[in-house]
C-alpha atoms as a PDB file:
ATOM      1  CA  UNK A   1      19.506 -13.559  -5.765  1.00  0.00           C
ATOM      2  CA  UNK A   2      17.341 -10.330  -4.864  1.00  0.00           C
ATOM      3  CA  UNK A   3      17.196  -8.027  -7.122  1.00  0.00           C
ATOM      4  CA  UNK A   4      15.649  -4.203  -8.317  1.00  0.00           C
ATOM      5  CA  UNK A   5      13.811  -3.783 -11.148  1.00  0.00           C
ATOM      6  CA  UNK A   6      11.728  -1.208 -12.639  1.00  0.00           C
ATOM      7  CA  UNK A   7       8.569  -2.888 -13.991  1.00  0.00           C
ATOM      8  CA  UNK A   8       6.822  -5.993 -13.243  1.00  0.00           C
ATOM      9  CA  UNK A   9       6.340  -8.784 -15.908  1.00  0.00           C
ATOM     10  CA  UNK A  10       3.574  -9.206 -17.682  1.00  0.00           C
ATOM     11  CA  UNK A  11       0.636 -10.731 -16.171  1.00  0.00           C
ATOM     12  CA  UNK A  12       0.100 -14.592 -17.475  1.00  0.00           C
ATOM     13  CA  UNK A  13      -2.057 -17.252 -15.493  1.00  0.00           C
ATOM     14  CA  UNK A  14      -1.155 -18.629 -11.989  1.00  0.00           C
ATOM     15  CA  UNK A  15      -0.199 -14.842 -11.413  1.00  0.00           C
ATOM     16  CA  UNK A  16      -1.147 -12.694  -8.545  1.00  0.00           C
ATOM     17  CA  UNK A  17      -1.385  -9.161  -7.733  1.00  0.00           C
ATOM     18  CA  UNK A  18      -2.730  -7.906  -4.402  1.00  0.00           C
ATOM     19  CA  UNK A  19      -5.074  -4.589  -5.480  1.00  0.00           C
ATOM     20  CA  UNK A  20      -7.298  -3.202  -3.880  1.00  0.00           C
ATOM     21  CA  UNK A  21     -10.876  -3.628  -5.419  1.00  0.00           C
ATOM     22  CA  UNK A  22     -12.636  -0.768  -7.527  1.00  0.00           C
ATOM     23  CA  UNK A  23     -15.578   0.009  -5.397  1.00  0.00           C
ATOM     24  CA  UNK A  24     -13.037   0.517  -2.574  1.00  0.00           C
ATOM     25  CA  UNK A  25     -11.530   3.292  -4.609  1.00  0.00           C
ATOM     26  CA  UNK A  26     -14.782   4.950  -5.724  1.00  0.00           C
ATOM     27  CA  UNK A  27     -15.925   5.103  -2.201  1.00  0.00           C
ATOM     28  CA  UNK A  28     -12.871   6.866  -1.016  1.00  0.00           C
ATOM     29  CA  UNK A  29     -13.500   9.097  -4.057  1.00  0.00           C
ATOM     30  CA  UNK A  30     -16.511   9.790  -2.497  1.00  0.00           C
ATOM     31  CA  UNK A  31     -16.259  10.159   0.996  1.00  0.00           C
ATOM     32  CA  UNK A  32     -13.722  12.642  -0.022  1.00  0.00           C
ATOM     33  CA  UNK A  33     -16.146  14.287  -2.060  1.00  0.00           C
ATOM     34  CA  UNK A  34     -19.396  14.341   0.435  1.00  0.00           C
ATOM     35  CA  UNK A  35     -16.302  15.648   2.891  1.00  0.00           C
ATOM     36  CA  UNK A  36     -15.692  18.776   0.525  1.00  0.00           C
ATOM     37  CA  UNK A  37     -19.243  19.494  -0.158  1.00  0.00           C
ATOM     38  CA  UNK A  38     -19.976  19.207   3.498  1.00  0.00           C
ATOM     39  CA  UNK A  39     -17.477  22.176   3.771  1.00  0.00           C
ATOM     40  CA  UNK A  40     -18.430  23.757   1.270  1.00  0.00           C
ATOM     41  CA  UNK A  41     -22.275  23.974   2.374  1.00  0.00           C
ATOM     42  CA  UNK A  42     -21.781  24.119   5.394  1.00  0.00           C
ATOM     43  CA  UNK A  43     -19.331  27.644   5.000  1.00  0.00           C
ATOM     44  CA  UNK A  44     -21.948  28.790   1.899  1.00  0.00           C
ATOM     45  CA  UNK A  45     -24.468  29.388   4.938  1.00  0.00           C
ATOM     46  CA  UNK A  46     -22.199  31.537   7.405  1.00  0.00           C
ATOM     47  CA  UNK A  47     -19.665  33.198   4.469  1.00  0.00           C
ATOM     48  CA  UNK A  48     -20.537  37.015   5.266  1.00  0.00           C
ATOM     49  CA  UNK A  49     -19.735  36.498   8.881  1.00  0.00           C
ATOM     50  CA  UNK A  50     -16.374  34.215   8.550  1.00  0.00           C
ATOM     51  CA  UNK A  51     -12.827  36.197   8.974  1.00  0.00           C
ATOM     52  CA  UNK A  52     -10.778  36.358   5.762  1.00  0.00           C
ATOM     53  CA  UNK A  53      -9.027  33.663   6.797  1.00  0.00           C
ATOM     54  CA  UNK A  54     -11.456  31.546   8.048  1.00  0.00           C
ATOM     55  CA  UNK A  55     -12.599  31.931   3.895  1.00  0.00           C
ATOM     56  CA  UNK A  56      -9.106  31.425   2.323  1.00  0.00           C
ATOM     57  CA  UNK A  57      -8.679  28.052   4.884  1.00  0.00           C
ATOM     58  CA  UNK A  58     -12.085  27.115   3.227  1.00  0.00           C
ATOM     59  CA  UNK A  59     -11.293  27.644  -0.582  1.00  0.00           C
ATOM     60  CA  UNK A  60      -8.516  26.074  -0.242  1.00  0.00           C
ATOM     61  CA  UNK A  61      -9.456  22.554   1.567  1.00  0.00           C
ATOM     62  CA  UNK A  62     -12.299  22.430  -0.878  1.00  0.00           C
ATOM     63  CA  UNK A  63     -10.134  22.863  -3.449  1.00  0.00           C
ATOM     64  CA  UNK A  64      -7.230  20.347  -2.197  1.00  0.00           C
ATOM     65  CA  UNK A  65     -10.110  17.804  -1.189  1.00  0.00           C
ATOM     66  CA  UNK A  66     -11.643  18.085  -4.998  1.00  0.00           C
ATOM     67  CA  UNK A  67      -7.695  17.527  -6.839  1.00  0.00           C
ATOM     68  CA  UNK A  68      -7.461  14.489  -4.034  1.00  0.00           C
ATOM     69  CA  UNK A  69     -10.828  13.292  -5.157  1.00  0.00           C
ATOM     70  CA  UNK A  70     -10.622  13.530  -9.311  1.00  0.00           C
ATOM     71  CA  UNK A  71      -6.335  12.949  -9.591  1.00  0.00           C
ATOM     72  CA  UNK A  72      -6.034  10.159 -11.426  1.00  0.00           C
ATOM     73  CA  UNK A  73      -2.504   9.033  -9.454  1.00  0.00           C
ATOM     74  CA  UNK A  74      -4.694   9.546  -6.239  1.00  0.00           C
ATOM     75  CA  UNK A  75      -7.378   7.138  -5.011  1.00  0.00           C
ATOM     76  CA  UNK A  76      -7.467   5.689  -8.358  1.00  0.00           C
ATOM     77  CA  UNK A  77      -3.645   4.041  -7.736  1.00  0.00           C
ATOM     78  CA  UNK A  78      -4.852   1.698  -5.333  1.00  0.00           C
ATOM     79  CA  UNK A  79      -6.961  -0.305  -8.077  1.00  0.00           C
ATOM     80  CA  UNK A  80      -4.142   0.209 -10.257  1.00  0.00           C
ATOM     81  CA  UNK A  81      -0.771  -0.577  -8.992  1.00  0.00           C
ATOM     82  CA  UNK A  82      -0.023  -3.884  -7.112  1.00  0.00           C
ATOM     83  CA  UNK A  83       0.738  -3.599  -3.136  1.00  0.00           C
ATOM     84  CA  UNK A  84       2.632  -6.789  -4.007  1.00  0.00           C
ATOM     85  CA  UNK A  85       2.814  -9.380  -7.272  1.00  0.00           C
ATOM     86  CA  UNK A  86       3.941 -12.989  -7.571  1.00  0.00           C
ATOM     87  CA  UNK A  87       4.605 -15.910  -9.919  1.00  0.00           C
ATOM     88  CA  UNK A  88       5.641 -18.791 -10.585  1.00  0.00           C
ATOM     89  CA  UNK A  89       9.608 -17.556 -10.175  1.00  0.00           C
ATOM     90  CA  UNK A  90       8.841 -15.635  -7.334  1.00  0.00           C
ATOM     91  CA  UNK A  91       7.142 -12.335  -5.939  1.00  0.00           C
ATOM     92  CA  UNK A  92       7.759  -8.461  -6.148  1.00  0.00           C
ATOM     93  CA  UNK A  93       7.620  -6.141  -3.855  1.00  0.00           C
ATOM     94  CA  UNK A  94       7.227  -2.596  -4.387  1.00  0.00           C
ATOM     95  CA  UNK A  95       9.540   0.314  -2.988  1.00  0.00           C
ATOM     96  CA  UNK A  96       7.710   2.227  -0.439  1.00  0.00           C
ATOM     97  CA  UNK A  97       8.213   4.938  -2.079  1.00  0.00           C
ATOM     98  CA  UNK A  98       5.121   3.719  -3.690  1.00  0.00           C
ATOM     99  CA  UNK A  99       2.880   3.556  -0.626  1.00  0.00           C
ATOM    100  CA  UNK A 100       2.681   7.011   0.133  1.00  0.00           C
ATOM    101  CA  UNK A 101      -0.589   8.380  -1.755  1.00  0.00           C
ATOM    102  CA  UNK A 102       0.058  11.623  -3.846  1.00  0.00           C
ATOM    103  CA  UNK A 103       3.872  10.487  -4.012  1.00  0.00           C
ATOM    104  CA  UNK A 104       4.836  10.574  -7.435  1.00  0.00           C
ATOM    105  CA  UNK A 105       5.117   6.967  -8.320  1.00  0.00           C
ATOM    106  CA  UNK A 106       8.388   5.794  -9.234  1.00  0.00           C
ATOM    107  CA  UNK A 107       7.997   2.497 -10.678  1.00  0.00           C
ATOM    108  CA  UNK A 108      11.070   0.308  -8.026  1.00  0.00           C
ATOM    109  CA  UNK A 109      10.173  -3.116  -7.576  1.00  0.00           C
ATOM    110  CA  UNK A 110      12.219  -6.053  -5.434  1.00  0.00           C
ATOM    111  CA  UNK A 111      12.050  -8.893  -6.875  1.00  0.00           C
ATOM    112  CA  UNK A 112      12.878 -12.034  -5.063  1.00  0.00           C
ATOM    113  CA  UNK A 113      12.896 -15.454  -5.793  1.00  0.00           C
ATOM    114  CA  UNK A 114      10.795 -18.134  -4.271  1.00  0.00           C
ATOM    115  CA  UNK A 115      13.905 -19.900  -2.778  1.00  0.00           C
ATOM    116  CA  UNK A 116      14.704 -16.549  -0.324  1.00  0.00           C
ATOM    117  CA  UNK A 117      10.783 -16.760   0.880  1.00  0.00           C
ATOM    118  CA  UNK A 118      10.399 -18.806   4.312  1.00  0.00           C
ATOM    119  CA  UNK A 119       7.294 -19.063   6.363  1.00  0.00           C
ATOM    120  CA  UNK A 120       4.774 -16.912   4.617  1.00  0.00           C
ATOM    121  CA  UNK A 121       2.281 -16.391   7.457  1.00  0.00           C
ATOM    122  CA  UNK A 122      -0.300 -13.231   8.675  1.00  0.00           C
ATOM    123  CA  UNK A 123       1.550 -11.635  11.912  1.00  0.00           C
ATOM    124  CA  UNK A 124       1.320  -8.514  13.902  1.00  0.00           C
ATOM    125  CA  UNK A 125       3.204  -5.258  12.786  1.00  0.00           C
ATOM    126  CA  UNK A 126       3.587  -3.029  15.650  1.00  0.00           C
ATOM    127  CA  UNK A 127       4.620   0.988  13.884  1.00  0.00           C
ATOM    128  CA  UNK A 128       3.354   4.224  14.729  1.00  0.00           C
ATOM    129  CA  UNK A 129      -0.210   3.309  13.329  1.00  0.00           C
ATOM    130  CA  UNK A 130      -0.187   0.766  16.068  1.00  0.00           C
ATOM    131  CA  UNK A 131      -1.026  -2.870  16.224  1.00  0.00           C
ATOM    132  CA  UNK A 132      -2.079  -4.468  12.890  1.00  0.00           C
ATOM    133  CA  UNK A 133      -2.986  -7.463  10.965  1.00  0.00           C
ATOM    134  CA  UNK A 134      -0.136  -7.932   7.832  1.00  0.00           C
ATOM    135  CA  UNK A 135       1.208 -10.232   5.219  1.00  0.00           C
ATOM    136  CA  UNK A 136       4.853 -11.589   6.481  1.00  0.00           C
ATOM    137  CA  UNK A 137       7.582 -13.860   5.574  1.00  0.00           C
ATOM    138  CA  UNK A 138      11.069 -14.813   6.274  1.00  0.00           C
ATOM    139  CA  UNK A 139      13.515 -13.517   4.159  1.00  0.00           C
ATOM    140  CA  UNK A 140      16.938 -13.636   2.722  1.00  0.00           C
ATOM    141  CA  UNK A 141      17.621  -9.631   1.487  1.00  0.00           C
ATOM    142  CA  UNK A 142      20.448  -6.994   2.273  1.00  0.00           C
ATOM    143  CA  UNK A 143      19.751  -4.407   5.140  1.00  0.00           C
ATOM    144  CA  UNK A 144      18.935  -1.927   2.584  1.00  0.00           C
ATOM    145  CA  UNK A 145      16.525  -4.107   0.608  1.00  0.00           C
ATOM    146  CA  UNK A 146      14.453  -4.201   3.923  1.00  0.00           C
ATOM    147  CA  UNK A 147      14.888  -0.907   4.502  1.00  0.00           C
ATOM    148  CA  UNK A 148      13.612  -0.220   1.168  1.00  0.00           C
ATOM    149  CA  UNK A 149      11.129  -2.708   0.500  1.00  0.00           C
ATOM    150  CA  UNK A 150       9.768  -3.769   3.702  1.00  0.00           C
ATOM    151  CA  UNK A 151       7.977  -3.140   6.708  1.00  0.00           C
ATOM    152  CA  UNK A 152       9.745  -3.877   9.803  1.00  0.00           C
ATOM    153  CA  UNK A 153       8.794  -3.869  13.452  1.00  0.00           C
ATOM    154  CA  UNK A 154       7.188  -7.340  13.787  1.00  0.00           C
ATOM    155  CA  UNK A 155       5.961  -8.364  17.038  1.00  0.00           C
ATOM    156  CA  UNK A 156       8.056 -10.790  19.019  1.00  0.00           C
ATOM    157  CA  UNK A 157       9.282 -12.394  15.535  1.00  0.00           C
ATOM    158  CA  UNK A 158      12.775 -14.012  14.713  1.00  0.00           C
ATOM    159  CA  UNK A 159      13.548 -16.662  11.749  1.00  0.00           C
ATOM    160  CA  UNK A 160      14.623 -19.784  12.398  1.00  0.00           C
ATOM    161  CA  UNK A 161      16.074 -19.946   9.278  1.00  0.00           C
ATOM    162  CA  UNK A 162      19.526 -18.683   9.049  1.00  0.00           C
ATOM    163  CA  UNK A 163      20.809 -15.603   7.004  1.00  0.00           C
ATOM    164  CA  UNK A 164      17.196 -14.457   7.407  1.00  0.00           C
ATOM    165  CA  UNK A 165      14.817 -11.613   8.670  1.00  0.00           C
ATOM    166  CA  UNK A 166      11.389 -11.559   9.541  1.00  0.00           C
ATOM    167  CA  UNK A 167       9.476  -8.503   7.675  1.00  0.00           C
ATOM    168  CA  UNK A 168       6.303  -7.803   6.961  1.00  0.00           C
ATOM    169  CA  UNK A 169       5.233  -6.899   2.931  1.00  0.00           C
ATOM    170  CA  UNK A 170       2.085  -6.097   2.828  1.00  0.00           C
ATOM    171  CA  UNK A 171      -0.234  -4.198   5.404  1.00  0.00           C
ATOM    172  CA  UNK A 172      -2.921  -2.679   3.565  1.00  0.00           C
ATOM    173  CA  UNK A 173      -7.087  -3.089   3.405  1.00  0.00           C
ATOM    174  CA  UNK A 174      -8.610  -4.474   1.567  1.00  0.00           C
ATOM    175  CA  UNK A 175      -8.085  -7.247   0.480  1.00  0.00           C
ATOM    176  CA  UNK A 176      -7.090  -8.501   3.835  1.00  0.00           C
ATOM    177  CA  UNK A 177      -3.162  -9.641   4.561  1.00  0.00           C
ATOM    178  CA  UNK A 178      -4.868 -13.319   5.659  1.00  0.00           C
ATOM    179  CA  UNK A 179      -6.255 -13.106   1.557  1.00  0.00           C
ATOM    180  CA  UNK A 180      -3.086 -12.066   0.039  1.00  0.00           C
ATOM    181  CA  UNK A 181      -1.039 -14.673   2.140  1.00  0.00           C
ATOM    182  CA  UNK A 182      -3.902 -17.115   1.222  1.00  0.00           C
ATOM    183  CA  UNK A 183      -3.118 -16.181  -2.388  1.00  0.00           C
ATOM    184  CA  UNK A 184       0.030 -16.020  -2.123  1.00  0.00           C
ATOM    185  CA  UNK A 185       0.898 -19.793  -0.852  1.00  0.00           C
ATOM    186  CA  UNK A 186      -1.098 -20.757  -4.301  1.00  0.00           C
ATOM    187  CA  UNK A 187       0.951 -19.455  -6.299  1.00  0.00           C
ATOM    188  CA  UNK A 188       4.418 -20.296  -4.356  1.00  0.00           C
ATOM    189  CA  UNK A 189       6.403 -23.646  -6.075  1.00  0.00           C
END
Protein backbone atom coordinates (compact mmCIF):
# COMPACT_ATOMS: atom_id res chain seq x y z
CA UNK A 1 0.00 0.00 0.00
CA UNK A 2 1.05 3.69 -1.09
CA UNK A 3 1.51 5.82 1.30
CA UNK A 4 2.59 9.81 2.45
CA UNK A 5 5.16 10.46 4.58
CA UNK A 6 7.08 13.34 5.67
CA UNK A 7 10.78 12.35 5.70
CA UNK A 8 12.74 9.79 4.01
CA UNK A 9 14.63 7.01 5.97
CA UNK A 10 17.86 7.13 6.70
CA UNK A 11 20.35 6.42 4.13
CA UNK A 12 22.04 2.71 4.65
CA UNK A 13 23.87 0.75 1.74
CA UNK A 14 22.11 -0.57 -1.45
CA UNK A 15 20.30 2.93 -1.16
CA UNK A 16 19.77 5.42 -3.86
CA UNK A 17 19.02 8.95 -4.21
CA UNK A 18 18.88 10.70 -7.59
CA UNK A 19 20.75 14.39 -6.87
CA UNK A 20 21.98 16.35 -8.88
CA UNK A 21 25.88 16.66 -8.64
CA UNK A 22 27.66 19.71 -6.83
CA UNK A 23 29.48 21.27 -9.66
CA UNK A 24 26.08 21.36 -11.42
CA UNK A 25 24.85 23.58 -8.65
CA UNK A 26 27.90 25.87 -8.42
CA UNK A 27 27.72 26.51 -12.06
CA UNK A 28 24.16 27.59 -11.96
CA UNK A 29 25.34 29.71 -9.00
CA UNK A 30 27.44 31.17 -11.33
CA UNK A 31 25.95 31.70 -14.47
CA UNK A 32 23.47 33.46 -12.37
CA UNK A 33 26.08 35.48 -11.00
CA UNK A 34 28.20 36.45 -14.37
CA UNK A 35 24.27 37.16 -15.51
CA UNK A 36 23.90 39.90 -12.66
CA UNK A 37 27.26 41.38 -13.05
CA UNK A 38 26.74 41.50 -16.76
CA UNK A 39 23.77 43.83 -15.81
CA UNK A 40 25.19 45.42 -13.55
CA UNK A 41 28.31 46.59 -15.78
CA UNK A 42 26.80 46.81 -18.43
CA UNK A 43 23.99 49.64 -16.80
CA UNK A 44 27.23 51.16 -14.57
CA UNK A 45 28.39 52.51 -18.14
CA UNK A 46 25.04 54.24 -19.43
CA UNK A 47 23.39 55.08 -15.64
CA UNK A 48 23.18 59.04 -16.14
CA UNK A 49 21.31 58.58 -19.35
CA UNK A 50 18.78 55.57 -18.28
CA UNK A 51 14.98 56.71 -17.27
CA UNK A 52 14.16 56.18 -13.59
CA UNK A 53 12.72 53.23 -14.37
CA UNK A 54 14.95 51.81 -16.61
CA UNK A 55 17.34 52.18 -13.03
CA UNK A 56 14.76 50.79 -10.51
CA UNK A 57 14.15 47.58 -13.24
CA UNK A 58 18.03 47.35 -12.90
CA UNK A 59 18.50 47.43 -9.00
CA UNK A 60 16.14 45.29 -8.65
CA UNK A 61 17.07 42.21 -11.13
CA UNK A 62 20.55 42.58 -9.76
CA UNK A 63 19.35 42.34 -6.60
CA UNK A 64 16.74 39.31 -7.20
CA UNK A 65 19.54 37.57 -9.41
CA UNK A 66 22.20 37.95 -6.29
CA UNK A 67 19.30 36.38 -3.38
CA UNK A 68 18.73 33.55 -6.35
CA UNK A 69 22.44 33.09 -6.54
CA UNK A 70 23.62 33.01 -2.55
CA UNK A 71 19.89 31.44 -1.00
CA UNK A 72 20.78 28.55 0.44
CA UNK A 73 17.08 26.77 -0.44
CA UNK A 74 17.90 27.98 -4.09
CA UNK A 75 20.42 26.33 -6.42
CA UNK A 76 21.93 24.73 -3.51
CA UNK A 77 18.52 22.29 -3.11
CA UNK A 78 19.27 20.45 -6.07
CA UNK A 79 22.54 18.81 -4.44
CA UNK A 80 20.59 18.52 -1.43
CA UNK A 81 17.21 17.07 -1.65
CA UNK A 82 16.53 13.80 -3.63
CA UNK A 83 14.41 14.16 -7.07
CA UNK A 84 13.59 10.57 -6.09
CA UNK A 85 15.05 7.80 -3.33
CA UNK A 86 14.82 4.02 -3.19
CA UNK A 87 15.58 0.88 -1.18
CA UNK A 88 15.41 -2.20 -0.62
CA UNK A 89 11.39 -1.89 0.43
CA UNK A 90 10.75 0.34 -2.21
CA UNK A 91 11.19 4.02 -3.61
CA UNK A 92 9.94 7.63 -2.68
CA UNK A 93 8.83 10.06 -4.56
CA UNK A 94 8.68 13.56 -3.70
CA UNK A 95 5.51 15.94 -3.87
CA UNK A 96 5.95 18.39 -6.58
CA UNK A 97 5.51 20.80 -4.51
CA UNK A 98 9.14 20.22 -4.15
CA UNK A 99 10.19 20.78 -7.76
CA UNK A 100 9.44 24.23 -8.06
CA UNK A 101 12.82 26.19 -7.14
CA UNK A 102 12.31 29.05 -4.53
CA UNK A 103 9.08 27.06 -3.32
CA UNK A 104 9.34 26.70 0.21
CA UNK A 105 10.09 23.08 0.64
CA UNK A 106 7.63 21.13 2.38
CA UNK A 107 9.12 17.92 3.15
CA UNK A 108 5.82 15.26 1.34
CA UNK A 109 7.16 12.17 0.16
CA UNK A 110 5.12 8.99 -1.60
CA UNK A 111 6.32 6.18 -0.69
CA UNK A 112 5.56 3.05 -2.56
CA UNK A 113 6.46 -0.32 -2.34
CA UNK A 114 8.39 -2.34 -4.81
CA UNK A 115 5.37 -4.68 -5.46
CA UNK A 116 3.14 -1.45 -7.05
CA UNK A 117 6.38 -0.67 -9.45
CA UNK A 118 5.96 -2.35 -13.08
CA UNK A 119 8.17 -1.75 -16.02
CA UNK A 120 10.66 0.80 -14.89
CA UNK A 121 11.88 2.07 -18.28
CA UNK A 122 13.22 5.81 -19.81
CA UNK A 123 10.10 7.14 -22.03
CA UNK A 124 9.03 10.35 -23.54
CA UNK A 125 7.04 13.01 -21.45
CA UNK A 126 5.27 15.27 -23.71
CA UNK A 127 4.14 18.82 -21.17
CA UNK A 128 4.39 22.31 -21.92
CA UNK A 129 8.32 22.15 -21.87
CA UNK A 130 7.86 19.85 -24.78
CA UNK A 131 9.29 16.52 -25.69
CA UNK A 132 11.71 15.00 -23.12
CA UNK A 133 13.78 12.17 -22.02
CA UNK A 134 12.32 10.86 -18.24
CA UNK A 135 12.43 8.15 -15.67
CA UNK A 136 8.91 6.07 -15.88
CA UNK A 137 7.15 3.18 -14.48
CA UNK A 138 3.89 1.50 -14.15
CA UNK A 139 2.11 2.06 -11.21
CA UNK A 140 -0.52 1.06 -8.79
CA UNK A 141 -1.51 4.72 -6.86
CA UNK A 142 -4.89 6.68 -6.33
CA UNK A 143 -5.73 9.53 -8.89
CA UNK A 144 -4.60 11.96 -6.41
CA UNK A 145 -1.28 10.27 -5.62
CA UNK A 146 -0.49 10.87 -9.41
CA UNK A 147 -1.73 14.01 -9.36
CA UNK A 148 0.45 14.76 -6.54
CA UNK A 149 3.45 12.87 -7.05
CA UNK A 150 3.81 12.36 -10.63
CA UNK A 151 4.31 13.57 -13.94
CA UNK A 152 1.77 12.65 -16.38
CA UNK A 153 1.40 13.11 -20.10
CA UNK A 154 3.44 10.13 -21.41
CA UNK A 155 3.66 9.63 -24.99
CA UNK A 156 1.53 6.92 -26.51
CA UNK A 157 1.91 4.86 -23.07
CA UNK A 158 -0.71 2.43 -21.41
CA UNK A 159 0.11 -0.51 -18.75
CA UNK A 160 -0.49 -3.75 -19.45
CA UNK A 161 -0.73 -4.44 -16.08
CA UNK A 162 -4.07 -4.03 -14.59
CA UNK A 163 -5.15 -1.46 -11.84
CA UNK A 164 -2.19 0.51 -13.21
CA UNK A 165 -0.99 3.90 -14.76
CA UNK A 166 1.85 4.80 -16.67
CA UNK A 167 3.65 8.08 -15.10
CA UNK A 168 6.67 9.45 -15.35
CA UNK A 169 8.86 10.31 -11.79
CA UNK A 170 11.63 11.81 -12.58
CA UNK A 171 12.51 14.35 -15.48
CA UNK A 172 15.31 16.33 -14.40
CA UNK A 173 19.28 16.88 -15.63
CA UNK A 174 21.58 15.77 -14.59
CA UNK A 175 22.01 12.88 -13.78
CA UNK A 176 20.19 11.65 -16.78
CA UNK A 177 16.55 9.69 -16.37
CA UNK A 178 18.47 6.58 -18.45
CA UNK A 179 21.10 6.84 -15.01
CA UNK A 180 18.50 7.02 -12.44
CA UNK A 181 16.41 4.16 -14.11
CA UNK A 182 19.83 2.39 -14.50
CA UNK A 183 20.16 2.88 -10.74
CA UNK A 184 17.15 2.33 -9.96
CA UNK A 185 16.65 -1.45 -11.40
CA UNK A 186 19.85 -2.15 -8.93
CA UNK A 187 18.40 -1.49 -6.22
CA UNK A 188 14.71 -2.98 -7.06
CA UNK A 189 14.12 -6.80 -5.27
Amino acid sequence: MNKVVASLPPVTPGCYAALAPKWFTYLARLITLLFCSVILVASIRSWDEMPLLAQILVVTLTTVFLIVAIHPRGWARLSMVPFVFADAQGMYVPSSNARVLGRKYEPRWLFVPWENVFNLRVATLVDSEGRQDCGAMDVRATDAEVQEFFYVGLEGEQSPEPDCVPVAFYCNIPPRAKTVVGYLKQVKP
